[in-house]
Protein backbone atom coordinates (compact mmCIF):
# COMPACT_ATOMS: atom_id res chain seq x y z
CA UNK A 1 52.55 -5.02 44.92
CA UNK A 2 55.26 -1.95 43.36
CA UNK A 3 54.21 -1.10 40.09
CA UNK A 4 56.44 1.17 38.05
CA UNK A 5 54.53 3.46 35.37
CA UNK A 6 56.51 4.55 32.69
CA UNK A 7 55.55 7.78 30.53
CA UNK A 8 57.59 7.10 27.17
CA UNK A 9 59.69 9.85 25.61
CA UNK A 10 63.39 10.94 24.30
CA UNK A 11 64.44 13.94 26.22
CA UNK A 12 62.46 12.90 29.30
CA UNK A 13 61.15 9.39 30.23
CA UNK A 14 58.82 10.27 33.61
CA UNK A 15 58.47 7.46 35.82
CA UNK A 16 55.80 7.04 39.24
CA UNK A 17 56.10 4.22 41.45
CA UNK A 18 53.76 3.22 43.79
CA UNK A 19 52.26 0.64 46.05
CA UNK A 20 49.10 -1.34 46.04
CA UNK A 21 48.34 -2.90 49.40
CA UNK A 22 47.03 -6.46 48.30
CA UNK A 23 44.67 -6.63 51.10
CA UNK A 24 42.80 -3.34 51.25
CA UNK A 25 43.41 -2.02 47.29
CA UNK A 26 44.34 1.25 48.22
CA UNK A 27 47.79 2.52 46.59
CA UNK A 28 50.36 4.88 48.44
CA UNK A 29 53.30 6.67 46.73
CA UNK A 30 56.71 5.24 46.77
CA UNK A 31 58.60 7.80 44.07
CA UNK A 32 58.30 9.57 41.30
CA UNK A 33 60.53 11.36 38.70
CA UNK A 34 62.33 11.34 35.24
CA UNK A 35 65.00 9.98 33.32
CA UNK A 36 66.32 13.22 31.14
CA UNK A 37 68.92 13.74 28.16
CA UNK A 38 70.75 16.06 27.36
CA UNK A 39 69.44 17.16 23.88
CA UNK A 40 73.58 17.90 23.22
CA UNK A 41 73.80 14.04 22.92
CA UNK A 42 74.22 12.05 19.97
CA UNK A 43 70.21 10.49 20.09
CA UNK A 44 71.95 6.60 20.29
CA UNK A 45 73.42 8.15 23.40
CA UNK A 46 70.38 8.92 24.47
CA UNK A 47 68.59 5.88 24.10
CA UNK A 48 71.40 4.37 26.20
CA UNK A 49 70.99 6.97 29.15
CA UNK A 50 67.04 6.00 28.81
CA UNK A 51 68.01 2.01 29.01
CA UNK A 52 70.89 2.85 31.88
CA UNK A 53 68.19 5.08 34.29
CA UNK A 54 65.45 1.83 33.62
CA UNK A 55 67.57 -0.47 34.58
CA UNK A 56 68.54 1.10 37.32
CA UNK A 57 65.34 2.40 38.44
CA UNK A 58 63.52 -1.66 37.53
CA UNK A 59 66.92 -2.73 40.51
CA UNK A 60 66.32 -0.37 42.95
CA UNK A 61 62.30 -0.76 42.83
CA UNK A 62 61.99 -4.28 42.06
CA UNK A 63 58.97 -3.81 40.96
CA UNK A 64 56.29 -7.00 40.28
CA UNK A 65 54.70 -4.77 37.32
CA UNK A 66 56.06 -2.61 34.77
CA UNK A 67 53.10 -0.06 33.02
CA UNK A 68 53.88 1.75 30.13
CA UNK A 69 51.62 4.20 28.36
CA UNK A 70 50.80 3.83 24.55
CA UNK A 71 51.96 6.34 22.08
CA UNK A 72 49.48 8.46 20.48
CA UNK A 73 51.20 10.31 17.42
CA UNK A 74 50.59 13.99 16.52
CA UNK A 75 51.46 15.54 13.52
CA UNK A 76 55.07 15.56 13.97
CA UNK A 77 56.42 12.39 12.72
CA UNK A 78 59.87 12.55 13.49
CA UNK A 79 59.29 13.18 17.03
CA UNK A 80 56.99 10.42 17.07
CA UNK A 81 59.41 8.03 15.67
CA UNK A 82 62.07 9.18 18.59
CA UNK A 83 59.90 8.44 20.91
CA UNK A 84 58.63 5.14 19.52
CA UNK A 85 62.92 4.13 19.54
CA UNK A 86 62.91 5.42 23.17
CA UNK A 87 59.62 3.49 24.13
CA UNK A 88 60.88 0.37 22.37
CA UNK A 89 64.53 0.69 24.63
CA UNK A 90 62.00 0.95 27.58
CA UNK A 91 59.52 -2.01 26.88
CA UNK A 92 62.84 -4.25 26.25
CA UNK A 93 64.87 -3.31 29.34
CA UNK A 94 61.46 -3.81 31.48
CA UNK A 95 60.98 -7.65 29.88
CA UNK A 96 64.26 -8.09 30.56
CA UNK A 97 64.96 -6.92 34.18
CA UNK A 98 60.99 -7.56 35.45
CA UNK A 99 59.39 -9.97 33.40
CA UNK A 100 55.92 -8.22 33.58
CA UNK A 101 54.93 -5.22 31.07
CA UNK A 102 51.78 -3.72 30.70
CA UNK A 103 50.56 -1.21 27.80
CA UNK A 104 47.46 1.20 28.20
CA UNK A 105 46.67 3.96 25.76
CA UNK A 106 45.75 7.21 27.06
CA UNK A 107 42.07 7.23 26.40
CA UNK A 108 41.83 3.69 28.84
CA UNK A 109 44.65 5.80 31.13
CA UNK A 110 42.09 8.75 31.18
CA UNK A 111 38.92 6.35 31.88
CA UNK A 112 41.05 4.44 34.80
CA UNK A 113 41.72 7.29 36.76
CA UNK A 114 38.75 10.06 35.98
CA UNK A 115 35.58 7.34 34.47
CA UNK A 116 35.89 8.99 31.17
CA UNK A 117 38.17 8.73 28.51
CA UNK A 118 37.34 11.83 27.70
CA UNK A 119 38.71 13.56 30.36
CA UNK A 120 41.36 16.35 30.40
CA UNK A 121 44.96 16.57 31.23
CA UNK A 122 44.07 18.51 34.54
CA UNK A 123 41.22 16.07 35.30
CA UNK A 124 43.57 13.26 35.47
CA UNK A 125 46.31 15.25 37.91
CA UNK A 126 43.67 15.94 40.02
CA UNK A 127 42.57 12.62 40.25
CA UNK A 128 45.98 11.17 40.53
CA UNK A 129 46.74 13.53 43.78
CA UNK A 130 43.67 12.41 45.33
CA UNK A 131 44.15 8.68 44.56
CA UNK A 132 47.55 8.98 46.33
CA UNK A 133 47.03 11.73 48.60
CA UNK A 134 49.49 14.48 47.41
CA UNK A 135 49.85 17.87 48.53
CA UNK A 136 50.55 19.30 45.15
CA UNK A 137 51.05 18.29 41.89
CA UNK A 138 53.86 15.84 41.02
CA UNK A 139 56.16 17.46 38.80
CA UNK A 140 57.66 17.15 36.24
CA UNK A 141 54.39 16.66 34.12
CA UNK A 142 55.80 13.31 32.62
CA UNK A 143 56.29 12.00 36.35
CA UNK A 144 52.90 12.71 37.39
CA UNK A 145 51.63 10.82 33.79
CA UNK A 146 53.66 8.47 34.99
CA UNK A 147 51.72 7.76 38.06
CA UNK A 148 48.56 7.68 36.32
CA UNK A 149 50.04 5.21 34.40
CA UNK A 150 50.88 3.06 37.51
CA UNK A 151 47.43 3.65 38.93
CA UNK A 152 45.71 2.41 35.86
CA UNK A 153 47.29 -0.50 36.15
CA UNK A 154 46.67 -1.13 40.03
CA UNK A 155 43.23 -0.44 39.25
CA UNK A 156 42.51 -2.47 36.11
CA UNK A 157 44.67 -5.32 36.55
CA UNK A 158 44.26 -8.42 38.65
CA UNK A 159 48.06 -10.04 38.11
CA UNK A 160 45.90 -12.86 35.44
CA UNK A 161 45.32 -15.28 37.91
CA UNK A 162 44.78 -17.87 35.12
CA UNK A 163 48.44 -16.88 33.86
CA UNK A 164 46.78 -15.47 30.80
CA UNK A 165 48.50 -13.61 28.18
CA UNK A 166 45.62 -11.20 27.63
CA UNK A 167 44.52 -7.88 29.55
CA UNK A 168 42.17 -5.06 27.81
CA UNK A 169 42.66 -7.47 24.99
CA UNK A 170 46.05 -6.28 24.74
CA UNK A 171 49.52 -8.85 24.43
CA UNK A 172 51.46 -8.53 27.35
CA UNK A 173 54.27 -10.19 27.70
CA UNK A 174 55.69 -12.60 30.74
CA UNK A 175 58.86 -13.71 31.18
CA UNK A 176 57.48 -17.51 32.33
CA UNK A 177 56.23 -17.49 29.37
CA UNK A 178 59.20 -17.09 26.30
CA UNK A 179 58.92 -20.62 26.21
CA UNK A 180 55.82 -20.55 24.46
CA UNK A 181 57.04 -17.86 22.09
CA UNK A 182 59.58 -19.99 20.57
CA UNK A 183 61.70 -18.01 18.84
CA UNK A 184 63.41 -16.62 22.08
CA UNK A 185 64.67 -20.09 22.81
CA UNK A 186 65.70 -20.90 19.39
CA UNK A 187 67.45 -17.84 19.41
CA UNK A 188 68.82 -18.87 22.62
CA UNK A 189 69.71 -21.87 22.06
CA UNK A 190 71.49 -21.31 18.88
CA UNK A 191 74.28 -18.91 20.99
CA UNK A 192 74.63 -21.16 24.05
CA UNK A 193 72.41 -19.22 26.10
């Protein structure tokens, strides 16, 4: 199974994708990096570079999985809000082009790959590099929170055998499924689609 982890932001979206082997569990690194913009850009600019380097990195990767990491806010607000546009760009391009998205905050990120929530940034690297048997840290720092985020998903997650709609009792969203949610079709079907 390729699972793509997404770590959300504005200036740079990191990404990790890796492997799960469905018969032994273990994971093995396929790629890692980020999508950056230019901070010259107009910011609807950037949110179309963002949508551009998913889609592009969702057609090379095909992955089965998309998992993207919560946002926790700080005290600056308007950064916050840029990055909940640019997160919101990345959660609709991955239902669109995949069909699977997953969403874990950072304390069930941190618990995933360490066993604590309360673990620290350097903790989880660590872990990371040892789960997929790197040399040296993954850089940038968004790429390798990236791949925690795609390892916290390869290690939580069982695909919902029962087609459920629930994981961590969080909504996740399927693309089988918009025909229960209704309003996608009637939307669809009022435009011919």
């Amino acid at each position: 199974m390729i699972i793509l982890g997404i770590d959300p932001g504005y200036a740079t979206t990191g990404y990790g994708v890796i492997n799960k082997d469905d018969k032994t569990g273990k994971c093995s690194l396929v790629d890692y990096g980020a999508i950056e913009t230019d901070k010259d850009e107009a910011f609807p600019t950037r949110l179309a570079m963002i949508q551009e380097g998913m889609q592009n990195l969702i057609d090379h990767y095909r992955p089965d999985a998309v998992a993207v990491e919560e946002l926790f806010f700080t005290n600056n607000i308007t950064t916050g809000i840029q990055v909940a546009e640019a997160r919101g760009v990345i959660i609709c391009t991955a239902v669109q082009k995949c069909g699977k998205l997953y969403e874990y905050t950072p304390i069930e990120i941190k618990q995933a790959i360490t066993g604590t929530g309360k673990a620290e940034k350097h903790q989880v690297m660590y872990m990371t590099k040892m789960l997929l048997g790197l040399k040296k840290d993954p850089k940038p720092d968004d790429a390798a929170d990236a791949l925690a985020v795609a390892l916290t998903h390869a290690q939580t997650n069982n695909e919902m055998k029962d087609n459920s709609m629930f994981v961590n009792q969080k909504r996740v969203y399927h693309k089988e499924q918009k025909k229960n949610l209704g309003l996608l079709q009637n939307i669809a079907d009022k435009f011919g689609k």
